[in-house]
Protein backbone atom coordinates (compact mmCIF):
# COMPACT_ATOMS: atom_id res chain seq x y z
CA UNK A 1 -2.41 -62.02 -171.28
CA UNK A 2 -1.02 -60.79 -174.77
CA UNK A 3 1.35 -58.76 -175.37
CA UNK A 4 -0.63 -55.64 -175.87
CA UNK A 5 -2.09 -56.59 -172.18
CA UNK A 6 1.05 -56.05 -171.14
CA UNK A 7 2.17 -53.47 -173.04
CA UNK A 8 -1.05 -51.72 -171.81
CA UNK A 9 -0.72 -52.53 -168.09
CA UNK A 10 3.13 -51.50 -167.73
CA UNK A 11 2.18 -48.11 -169.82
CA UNK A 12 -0.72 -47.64 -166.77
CA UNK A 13 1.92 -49.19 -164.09
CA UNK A 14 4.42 -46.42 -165.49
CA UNK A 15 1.81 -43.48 -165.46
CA UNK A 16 1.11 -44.38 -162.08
CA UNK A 17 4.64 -44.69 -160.91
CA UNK A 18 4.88 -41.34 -162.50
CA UNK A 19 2.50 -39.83 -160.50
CA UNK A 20 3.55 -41.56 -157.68
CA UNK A 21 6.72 -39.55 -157.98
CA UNK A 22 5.41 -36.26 -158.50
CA UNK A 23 3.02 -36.85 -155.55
CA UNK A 24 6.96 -37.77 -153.61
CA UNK A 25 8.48 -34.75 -155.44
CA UNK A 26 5.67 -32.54 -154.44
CA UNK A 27 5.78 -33.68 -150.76
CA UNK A 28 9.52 -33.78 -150.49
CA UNK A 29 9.38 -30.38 -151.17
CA UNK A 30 6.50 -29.38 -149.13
CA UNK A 31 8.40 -31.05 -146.40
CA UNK A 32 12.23 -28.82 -147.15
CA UNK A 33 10.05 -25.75 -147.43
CA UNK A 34 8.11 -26.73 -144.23
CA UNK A 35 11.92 -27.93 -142.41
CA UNK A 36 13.20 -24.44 -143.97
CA UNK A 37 10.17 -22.04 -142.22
CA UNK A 38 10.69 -24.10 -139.12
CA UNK A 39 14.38 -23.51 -139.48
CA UNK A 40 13.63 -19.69 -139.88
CA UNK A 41 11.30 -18.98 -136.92
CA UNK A 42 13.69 -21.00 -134.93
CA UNK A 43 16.56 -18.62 -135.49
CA UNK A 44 13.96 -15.49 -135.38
CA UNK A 45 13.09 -16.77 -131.55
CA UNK A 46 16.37 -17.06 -131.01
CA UNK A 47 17.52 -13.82 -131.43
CA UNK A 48 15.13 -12.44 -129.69
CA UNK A 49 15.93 -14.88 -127.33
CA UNK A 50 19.34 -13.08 -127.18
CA UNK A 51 18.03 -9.59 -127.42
CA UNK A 52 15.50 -10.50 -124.31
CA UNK A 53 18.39 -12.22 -122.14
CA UNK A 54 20.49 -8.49 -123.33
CA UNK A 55 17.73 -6.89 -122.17
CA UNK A 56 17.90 -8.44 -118.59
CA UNK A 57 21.09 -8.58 -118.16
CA UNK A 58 20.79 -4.39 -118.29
CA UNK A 59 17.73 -4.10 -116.23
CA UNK A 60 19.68 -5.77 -113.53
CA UNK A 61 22.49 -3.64 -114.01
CA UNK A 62 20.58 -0.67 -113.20
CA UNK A 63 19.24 -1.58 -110.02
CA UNK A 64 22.39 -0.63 -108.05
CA UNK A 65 21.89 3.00 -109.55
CA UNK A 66 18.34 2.93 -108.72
CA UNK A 67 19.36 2.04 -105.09
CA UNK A 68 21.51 5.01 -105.26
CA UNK A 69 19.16 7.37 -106.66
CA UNK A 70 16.60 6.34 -103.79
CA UNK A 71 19.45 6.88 -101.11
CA UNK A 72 20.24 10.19 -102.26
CA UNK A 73 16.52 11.42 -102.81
CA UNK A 74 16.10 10.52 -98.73
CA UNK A 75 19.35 12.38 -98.08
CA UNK A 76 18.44 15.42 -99.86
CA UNK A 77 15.02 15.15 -98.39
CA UNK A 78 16.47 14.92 -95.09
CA UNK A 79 18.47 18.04 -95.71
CA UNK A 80 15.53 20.04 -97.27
CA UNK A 81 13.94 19.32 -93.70
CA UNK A 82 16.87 20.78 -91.88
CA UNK A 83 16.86 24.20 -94.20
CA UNK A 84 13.53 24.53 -93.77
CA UNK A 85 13.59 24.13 -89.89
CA UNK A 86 17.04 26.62 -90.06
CA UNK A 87 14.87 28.90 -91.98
CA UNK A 88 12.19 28.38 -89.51
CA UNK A 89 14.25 29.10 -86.55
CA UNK A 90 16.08 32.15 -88.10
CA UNK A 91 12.94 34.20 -88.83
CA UNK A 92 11.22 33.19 -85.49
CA UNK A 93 14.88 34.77 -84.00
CA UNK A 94 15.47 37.40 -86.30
CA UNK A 95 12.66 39.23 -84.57
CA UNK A 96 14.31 40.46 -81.43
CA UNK A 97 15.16 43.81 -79.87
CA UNK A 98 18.50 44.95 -78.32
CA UNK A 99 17.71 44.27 -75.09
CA UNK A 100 17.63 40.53 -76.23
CA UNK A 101 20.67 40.65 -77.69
CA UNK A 102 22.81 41.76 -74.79
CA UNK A 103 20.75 39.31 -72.48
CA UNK A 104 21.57 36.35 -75.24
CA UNK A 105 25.16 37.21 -75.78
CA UNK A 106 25.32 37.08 -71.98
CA UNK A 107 23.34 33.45 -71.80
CA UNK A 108 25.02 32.34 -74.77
CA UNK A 109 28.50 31.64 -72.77
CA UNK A 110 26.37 29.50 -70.67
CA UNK A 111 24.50 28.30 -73.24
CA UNK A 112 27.96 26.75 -75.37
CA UNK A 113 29.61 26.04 -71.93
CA UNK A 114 26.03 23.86 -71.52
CA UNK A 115 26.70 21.77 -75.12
CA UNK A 116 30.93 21.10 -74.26
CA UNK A 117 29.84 19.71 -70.75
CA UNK A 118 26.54 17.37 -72.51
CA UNK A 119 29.07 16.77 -75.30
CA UNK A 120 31.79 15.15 -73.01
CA UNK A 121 29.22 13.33 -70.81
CA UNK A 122 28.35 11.74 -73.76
CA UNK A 123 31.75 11.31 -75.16
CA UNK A 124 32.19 9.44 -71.29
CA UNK A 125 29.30 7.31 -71.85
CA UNK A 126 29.79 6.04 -75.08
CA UNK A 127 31.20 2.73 -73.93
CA UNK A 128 28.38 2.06 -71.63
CA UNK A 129 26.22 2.27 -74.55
CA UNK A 130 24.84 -1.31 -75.83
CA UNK A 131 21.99 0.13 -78.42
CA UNK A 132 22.15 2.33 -81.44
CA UNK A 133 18.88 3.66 -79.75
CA UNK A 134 20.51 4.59 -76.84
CA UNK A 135 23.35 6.77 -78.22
CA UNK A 136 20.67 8.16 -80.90
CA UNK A 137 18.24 9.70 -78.45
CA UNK A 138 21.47 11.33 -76.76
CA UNK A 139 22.59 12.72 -79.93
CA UNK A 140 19.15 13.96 -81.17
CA UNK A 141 19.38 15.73 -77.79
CA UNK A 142 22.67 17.67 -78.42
CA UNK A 143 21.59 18.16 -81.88
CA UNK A 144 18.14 19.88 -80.91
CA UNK A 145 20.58 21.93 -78.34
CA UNK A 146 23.24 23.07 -80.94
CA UNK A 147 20.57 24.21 -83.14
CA UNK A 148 18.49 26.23 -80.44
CA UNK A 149 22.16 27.72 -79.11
CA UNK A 150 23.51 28.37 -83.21
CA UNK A 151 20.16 28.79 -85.12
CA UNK A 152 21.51 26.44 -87.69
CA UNK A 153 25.74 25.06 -87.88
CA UNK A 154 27.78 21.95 -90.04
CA UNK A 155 27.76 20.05 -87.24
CA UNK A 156 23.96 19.80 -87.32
CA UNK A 157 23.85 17.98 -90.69
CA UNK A 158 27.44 15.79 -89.30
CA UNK A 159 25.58 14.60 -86.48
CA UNK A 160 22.70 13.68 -88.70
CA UNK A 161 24.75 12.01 -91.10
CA UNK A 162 26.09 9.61 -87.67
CA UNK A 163 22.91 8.95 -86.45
CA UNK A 164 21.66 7.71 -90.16
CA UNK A 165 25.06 5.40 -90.29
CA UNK A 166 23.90 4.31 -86.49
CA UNK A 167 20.29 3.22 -87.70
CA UNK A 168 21.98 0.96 -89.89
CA UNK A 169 23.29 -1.16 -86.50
CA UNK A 170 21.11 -2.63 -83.18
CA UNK A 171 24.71 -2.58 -81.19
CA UNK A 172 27.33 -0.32 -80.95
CA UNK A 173 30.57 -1.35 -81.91
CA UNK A 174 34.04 -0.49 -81.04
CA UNK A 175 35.13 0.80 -84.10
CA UNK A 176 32.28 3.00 -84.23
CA UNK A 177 32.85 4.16 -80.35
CA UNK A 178 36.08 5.68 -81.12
CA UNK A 179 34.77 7.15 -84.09
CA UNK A 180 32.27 9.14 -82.22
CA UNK A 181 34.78 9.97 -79.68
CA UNK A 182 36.44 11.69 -82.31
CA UNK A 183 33.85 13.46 -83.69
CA UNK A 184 32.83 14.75 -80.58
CA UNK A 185 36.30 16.28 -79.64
CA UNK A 186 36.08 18.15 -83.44
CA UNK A 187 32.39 18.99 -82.69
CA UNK A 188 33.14 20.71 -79.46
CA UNK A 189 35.97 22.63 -81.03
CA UNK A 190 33.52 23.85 -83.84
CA UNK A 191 30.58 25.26 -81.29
């Protein structure tokens, strides 16, 4: 090979090493443009990421209130009932002539001395009761009898309010026996 051979061949060697390197300069950055989009759309999902877990985190904070809001919609539905039924009651007795009302002031002596005595009977049996079921059918029944005797009274809706916090238990206990005992004593001083 002569010199010009050589001369020739390292001139093509160098073109090609040339290339070569643009072809490695090309894909090298190809490749940091590719790593830097990766890079990017990581941190994009990542935030929302963040924003979704935020998100979550305040969805479950609001079930409580929803809980609440659901309690006091049956409440107040629950008391809509009771006005109505008052209202119900009131206009059925607001028709009545005088003779009525001397015969119902009369009755209505026997009628209150009627709820005291139920009232202490079931003030007396409240420790025989086992069930919740058993001491809500007995106050149900003074309830329906303080509203036909007062046409609608506080107590009504306080009696209501025990028998919803009784649901909540199969047995009675103590705590809640003495409770009742109280309430009865202030619920026969209110009739």
């Amino acid at each position: 090979m002569s010199s010009e051979e050589k001369e020739k061949s390292l001139d093509q060697f160098s073109e090609k090493m040339d290339k070569f390197a643009d072809i490695l300069e090309k894909f090298g950055m190809d490749l940091i443009t590719k790593l830097g989009k990766v890079s990017f759309n990581i941190n994009v999902l990542t935030d929302k990421i963040d924003n979704l877990s935020k998100a979550t985190i305040d969805i479950k904070a609001l079930s409580p209130q929803l809980t609440k809001i659901i309690e006091n919609q049956n409440k107040l539905e629950t008391e809509v009932d009771l006005i109505r039924s008052l209202l119900i009651k009131r206009g059925k007795s607001s028709v009545s002539t005088e003779e009525d009302k001397i015969e119902r002031d009369i009755s209505a002596i026997n009628d209150k001395n009627s709820l005291i005595t139920q009232m202490n009977i079931i003030k007396n049996k409240v420790d025989g009761f086992t069930e919740s079921t058993e001491l809500i059918d007995n106050l149900n029944t003074i309830k329906d009898a303080i509203f036909e005797f007062t046409g609608g009274h506080k107590i009504l809706y306080e009696i209501s309010q025990f028998i919803n916090r009784c649901k909540k238990f199969d047995t009675i206990n103590p705590q809640l026996r003495e409770i009742l005992k109280e309430k009865i004593d202030f619920w026969i001083n209110k009739v």
